[in-house]
PDB file of N, CA and C in Angstrom:
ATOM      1  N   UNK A   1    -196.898 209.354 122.372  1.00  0.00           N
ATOM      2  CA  UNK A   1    -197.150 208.339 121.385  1.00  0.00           C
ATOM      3  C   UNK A   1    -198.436 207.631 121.784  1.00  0.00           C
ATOM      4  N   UNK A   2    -199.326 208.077 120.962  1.00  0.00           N
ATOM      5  CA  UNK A   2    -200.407 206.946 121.390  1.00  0.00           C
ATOM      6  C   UNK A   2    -200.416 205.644 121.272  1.00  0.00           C
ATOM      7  N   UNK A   3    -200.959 204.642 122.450  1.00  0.00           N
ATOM      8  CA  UNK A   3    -200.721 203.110 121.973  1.00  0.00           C
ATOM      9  C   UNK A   3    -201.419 202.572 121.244  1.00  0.00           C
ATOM     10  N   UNK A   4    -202.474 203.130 120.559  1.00  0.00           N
ATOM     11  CA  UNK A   4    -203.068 202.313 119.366  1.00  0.00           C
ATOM     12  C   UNK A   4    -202.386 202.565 118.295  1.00  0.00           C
ATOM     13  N   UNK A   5    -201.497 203.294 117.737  1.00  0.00           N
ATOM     14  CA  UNK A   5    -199.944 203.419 116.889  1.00  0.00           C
ATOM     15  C   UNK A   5    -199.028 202.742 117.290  1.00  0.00           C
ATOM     16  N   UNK A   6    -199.100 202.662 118.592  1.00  0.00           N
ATOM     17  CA  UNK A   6    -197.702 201.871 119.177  1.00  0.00           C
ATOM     18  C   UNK A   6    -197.868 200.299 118.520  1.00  0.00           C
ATOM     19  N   UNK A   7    -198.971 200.512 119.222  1.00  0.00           N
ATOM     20  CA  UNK A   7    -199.627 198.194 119.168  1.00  0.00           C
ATOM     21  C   UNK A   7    -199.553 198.227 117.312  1.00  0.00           C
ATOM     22  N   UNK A   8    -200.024 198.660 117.006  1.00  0.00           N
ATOM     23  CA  UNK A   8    -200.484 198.777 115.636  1.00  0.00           C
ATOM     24  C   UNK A   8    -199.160 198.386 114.826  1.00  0.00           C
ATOM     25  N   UNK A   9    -198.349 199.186 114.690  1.00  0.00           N
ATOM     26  CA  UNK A   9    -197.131 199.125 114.565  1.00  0.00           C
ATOM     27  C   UNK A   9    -196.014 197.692 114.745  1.00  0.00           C
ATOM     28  N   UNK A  10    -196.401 197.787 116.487  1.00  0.00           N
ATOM     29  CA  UNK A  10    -196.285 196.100 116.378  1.00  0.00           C
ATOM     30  C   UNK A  10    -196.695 195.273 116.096  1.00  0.00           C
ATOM     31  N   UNK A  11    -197.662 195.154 115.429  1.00  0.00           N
ATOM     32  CA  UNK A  11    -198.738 193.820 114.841  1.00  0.00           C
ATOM     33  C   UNK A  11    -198.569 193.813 113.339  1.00  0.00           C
ATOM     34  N   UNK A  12    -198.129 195.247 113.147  1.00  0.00           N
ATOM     35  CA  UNK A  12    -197.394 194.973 111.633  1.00  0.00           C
ATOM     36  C   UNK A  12    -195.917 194.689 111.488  1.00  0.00           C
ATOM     37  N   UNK A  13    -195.529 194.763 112.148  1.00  0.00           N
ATOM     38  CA  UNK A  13    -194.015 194.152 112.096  1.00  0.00           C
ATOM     39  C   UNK A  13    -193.776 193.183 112.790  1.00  0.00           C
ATOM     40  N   UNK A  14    -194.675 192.060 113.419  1.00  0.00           N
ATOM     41  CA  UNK A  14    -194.723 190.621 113.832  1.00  0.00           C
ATOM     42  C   UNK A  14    -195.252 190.173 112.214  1.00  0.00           C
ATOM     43  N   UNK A  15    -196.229 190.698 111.825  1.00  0.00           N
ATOM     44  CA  UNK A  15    -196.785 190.162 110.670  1.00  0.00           C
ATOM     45  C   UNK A  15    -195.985 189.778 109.721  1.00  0.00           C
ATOM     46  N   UNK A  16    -195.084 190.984 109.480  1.00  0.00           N
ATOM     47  CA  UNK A  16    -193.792 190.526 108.388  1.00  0.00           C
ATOM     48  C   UNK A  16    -192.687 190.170 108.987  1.00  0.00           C
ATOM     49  N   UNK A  17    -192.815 189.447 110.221  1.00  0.00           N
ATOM     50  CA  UNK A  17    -191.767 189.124 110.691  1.00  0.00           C
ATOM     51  C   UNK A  17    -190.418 189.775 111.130  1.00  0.00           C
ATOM     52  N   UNK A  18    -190.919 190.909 111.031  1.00  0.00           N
ATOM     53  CA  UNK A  18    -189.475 191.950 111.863  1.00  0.00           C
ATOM     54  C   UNK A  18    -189.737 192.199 113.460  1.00  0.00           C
ATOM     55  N   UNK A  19    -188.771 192.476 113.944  1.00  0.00           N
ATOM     56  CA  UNK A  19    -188.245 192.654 115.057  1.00  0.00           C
ATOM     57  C   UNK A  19    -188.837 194.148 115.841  1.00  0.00           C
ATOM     58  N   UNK A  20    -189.032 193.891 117.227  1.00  0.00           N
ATOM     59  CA  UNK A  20    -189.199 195.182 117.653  1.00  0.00           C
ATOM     60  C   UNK A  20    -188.968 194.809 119.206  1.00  0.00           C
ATOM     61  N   UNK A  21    -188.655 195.969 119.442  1.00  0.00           N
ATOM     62  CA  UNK A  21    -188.420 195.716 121.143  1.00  0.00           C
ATOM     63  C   UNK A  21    -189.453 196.936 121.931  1.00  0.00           C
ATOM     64  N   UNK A  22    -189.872 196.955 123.066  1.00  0.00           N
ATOM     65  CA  UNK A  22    -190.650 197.781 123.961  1.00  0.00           C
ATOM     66  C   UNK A  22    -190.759 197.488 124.967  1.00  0.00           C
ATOM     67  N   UNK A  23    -189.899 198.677 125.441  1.00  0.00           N
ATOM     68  CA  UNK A  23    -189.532 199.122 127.013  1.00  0.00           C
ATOM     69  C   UNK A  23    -190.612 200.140 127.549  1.00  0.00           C
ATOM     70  N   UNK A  24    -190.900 199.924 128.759  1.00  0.00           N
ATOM     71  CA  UNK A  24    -192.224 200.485 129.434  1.00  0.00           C
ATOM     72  C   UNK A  24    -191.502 200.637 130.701  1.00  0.00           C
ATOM     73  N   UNK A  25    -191.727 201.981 131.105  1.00  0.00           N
ATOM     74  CA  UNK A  25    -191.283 202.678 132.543  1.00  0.00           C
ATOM     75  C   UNK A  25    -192.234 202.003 133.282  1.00  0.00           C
ATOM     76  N   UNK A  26    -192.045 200.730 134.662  1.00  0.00           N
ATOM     77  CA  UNK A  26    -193.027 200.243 135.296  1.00  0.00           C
ATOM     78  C   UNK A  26    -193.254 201.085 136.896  1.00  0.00           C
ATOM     79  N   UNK A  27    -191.836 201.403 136.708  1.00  0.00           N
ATOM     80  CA  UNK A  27    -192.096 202.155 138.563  1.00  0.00           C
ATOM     81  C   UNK A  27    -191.060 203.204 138.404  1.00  0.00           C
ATOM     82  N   UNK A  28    -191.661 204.113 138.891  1.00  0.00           N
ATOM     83  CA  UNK A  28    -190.347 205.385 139.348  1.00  0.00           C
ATOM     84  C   UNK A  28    -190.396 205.857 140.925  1.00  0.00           C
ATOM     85  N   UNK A  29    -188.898 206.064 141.408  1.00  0.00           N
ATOM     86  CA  UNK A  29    -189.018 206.558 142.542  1.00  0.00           C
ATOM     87  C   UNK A  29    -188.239 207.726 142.021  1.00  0.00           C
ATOM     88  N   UNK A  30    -188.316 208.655 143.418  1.00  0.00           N
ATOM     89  CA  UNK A  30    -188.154 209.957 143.398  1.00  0.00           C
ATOM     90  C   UNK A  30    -188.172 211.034 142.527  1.00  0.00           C
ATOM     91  N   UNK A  31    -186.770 211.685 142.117  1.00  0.00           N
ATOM     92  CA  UNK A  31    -187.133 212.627 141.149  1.00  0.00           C
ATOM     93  C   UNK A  31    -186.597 211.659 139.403  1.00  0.00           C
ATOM     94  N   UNK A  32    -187.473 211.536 138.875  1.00  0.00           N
ATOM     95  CA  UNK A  32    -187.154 210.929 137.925  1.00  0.00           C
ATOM     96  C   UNK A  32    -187.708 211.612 136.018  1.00  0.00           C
ATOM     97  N   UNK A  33    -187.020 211.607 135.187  1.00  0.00           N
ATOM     98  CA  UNK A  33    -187.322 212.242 134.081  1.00  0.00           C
ATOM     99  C   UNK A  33    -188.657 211.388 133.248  1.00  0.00           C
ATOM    100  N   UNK A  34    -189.050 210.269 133.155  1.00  0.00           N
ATOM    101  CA  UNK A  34    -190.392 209.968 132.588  1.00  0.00           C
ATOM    102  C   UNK A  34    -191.015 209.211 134.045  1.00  0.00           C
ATOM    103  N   UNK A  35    -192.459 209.528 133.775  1.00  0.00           N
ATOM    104  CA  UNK A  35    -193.443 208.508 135.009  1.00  0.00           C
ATOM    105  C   UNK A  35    -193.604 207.592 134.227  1.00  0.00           C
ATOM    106  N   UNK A  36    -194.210 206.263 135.140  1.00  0.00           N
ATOM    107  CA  UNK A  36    -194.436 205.271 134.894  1.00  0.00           C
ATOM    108  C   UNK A  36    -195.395 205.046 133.891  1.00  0.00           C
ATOM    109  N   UNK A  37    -195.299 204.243 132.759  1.00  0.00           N
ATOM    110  CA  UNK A  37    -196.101 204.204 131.183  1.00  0.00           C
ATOM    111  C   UNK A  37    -195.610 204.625 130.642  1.00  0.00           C
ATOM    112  N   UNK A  38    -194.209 205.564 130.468  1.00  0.00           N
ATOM    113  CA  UNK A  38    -193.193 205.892 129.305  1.00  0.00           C
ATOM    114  C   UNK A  38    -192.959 204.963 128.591  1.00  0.00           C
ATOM    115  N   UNK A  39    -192.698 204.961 126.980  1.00  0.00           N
ATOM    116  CA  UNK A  39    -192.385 203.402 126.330  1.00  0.00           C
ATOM    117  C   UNK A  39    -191.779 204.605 125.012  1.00  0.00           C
ATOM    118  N   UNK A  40    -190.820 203.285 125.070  1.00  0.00           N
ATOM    119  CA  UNK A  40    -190.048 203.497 124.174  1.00  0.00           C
ATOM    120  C   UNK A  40    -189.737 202.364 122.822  1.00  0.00           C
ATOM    121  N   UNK A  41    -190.076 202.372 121.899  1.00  0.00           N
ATOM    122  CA  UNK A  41    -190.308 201.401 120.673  1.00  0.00           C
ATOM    123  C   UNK A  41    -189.115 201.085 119.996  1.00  0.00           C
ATOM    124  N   UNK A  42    -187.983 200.270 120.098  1.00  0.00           N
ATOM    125  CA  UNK A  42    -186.696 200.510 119.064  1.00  0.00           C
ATOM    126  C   UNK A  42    -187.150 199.162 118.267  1.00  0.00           C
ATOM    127  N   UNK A  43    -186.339 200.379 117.111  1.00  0.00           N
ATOM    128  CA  UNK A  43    -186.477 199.033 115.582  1.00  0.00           C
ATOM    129  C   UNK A  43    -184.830 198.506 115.347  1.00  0.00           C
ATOM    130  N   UNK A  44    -184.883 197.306 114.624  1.00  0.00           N
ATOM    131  CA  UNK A  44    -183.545 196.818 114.849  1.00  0.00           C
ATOM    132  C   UNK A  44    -182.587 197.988 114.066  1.00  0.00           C
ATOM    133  N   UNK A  45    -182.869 198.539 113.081  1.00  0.00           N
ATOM    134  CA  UNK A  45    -182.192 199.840 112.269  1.00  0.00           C
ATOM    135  C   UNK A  45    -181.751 200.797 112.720  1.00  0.00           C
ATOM    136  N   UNK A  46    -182.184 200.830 114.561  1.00  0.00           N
ATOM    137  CA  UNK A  46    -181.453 202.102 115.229  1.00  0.00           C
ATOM    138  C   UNK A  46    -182.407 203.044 115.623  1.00  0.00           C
ATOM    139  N   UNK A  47    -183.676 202.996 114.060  1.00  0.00           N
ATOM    140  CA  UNK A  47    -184.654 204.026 114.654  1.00  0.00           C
ATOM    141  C   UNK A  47    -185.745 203.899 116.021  1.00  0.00           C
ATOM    142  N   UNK A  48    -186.164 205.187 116.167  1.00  0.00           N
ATOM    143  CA  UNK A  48    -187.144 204.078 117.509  1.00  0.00           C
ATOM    144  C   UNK A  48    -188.570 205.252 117.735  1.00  0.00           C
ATOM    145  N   UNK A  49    -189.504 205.470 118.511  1.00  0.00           N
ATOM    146  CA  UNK A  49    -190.433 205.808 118.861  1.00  0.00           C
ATOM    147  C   UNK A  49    -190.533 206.420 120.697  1.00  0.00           C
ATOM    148  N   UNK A  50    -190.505 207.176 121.106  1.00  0.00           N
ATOM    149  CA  UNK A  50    -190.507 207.144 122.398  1.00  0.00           C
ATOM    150  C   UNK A  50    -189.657 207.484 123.273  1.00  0.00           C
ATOM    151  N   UNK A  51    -189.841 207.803 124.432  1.00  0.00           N
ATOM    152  CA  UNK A  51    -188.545 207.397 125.017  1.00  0.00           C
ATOM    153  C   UNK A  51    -188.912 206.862 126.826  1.00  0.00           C
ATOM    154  N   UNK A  52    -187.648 206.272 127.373  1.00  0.00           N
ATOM    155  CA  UNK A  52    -188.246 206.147 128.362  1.00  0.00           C
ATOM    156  C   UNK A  52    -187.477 206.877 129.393  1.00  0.00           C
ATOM    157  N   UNK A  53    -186.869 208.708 129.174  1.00  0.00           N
ATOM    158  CA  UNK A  53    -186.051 209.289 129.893  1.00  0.00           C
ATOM    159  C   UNK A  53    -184.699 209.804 129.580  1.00  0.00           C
ATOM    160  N   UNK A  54    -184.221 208.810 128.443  1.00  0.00           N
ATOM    161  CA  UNK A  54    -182.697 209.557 128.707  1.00  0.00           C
ATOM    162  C   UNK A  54    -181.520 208.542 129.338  1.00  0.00           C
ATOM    163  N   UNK A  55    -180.255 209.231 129.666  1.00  0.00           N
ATOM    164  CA  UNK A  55    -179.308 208.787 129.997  1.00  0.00           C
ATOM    165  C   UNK A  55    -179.237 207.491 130.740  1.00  0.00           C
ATOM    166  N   UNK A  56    -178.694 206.977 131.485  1.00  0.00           N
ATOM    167  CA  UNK A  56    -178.162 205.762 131.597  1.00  0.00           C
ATOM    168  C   UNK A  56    -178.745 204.324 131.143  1.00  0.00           C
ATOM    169  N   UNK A  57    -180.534 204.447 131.733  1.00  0.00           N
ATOM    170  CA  UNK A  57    -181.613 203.548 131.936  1.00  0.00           C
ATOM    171  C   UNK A  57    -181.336 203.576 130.584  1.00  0.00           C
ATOM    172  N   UNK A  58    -182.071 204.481 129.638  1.00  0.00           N
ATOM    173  CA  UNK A  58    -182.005 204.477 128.228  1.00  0.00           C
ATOM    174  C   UNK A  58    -180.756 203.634 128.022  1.00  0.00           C
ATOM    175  N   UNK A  59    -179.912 204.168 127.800  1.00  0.00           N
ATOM    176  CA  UNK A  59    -178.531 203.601 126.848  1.00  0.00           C
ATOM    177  C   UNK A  59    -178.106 201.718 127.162  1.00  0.00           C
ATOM    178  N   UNK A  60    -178.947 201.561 128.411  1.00  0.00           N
ATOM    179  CA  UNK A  60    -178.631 200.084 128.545  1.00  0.00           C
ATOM    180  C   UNK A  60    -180.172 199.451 127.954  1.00  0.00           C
ATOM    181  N   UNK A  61    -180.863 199.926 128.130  1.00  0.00           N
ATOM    182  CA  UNK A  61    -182.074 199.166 127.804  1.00  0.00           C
ATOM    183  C   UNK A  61    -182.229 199.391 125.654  1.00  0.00           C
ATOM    184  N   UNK A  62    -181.202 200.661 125.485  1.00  0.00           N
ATOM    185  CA  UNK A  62    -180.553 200.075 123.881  1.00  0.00           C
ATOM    186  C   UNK A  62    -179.594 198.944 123.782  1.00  0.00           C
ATOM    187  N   UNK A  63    -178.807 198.909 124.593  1.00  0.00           N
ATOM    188  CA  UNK A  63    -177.787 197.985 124.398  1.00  0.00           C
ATOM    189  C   UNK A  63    -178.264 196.680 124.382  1.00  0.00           C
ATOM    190  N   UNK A  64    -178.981 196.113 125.384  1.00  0.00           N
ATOM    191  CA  UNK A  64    -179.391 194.965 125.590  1.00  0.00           C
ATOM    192  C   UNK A  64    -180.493 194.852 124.257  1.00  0.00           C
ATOM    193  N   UNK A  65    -181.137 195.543 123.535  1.00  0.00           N
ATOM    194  CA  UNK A  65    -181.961 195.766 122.936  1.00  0.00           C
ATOM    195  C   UNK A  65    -181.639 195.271 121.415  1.00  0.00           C
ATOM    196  N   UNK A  66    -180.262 195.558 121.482  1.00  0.00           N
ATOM    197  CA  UNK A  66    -179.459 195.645 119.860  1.00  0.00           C
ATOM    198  C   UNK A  66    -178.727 194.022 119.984  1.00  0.00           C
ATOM    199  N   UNK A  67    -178.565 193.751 120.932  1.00  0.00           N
ATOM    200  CA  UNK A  67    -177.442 192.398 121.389  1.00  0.00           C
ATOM    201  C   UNK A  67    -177.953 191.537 120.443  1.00  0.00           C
TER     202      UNK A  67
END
């Protein structure tokens, strides 16, 4: 995902006042499924952009995301 789509994206949906969340992989140790700068974009509707890996990390950083 390039981030001038990413940002972009968000500057249009601050504009109309919707919601967005973005999670950014800051550090990885060992063997890990995305390196650091993975981002993942969720919209409040469920849909999203990105990812930052997968299983667990993912599914809480939705949860907290949707709260």
């Amino acid at each position: 995902m390039a981030d001038a789509e990413l940002f972009a994206e968000i500057r249009e949906a601050q504009a109309r006042g919707e919601r967005r969340v973005l999670a950014t992989v800051a550090d990885a140790r060992g063997s890990t499924p995305r390196s650091p700068g993975a981002q993942l974009l969720l919209r409040p509707d469920g849909t999203f952009r990105g990812t930052i890996g997968g299983g667990c990390g993912e599914a809480e950083v939705w949860q907290e995301a949707m709260d």
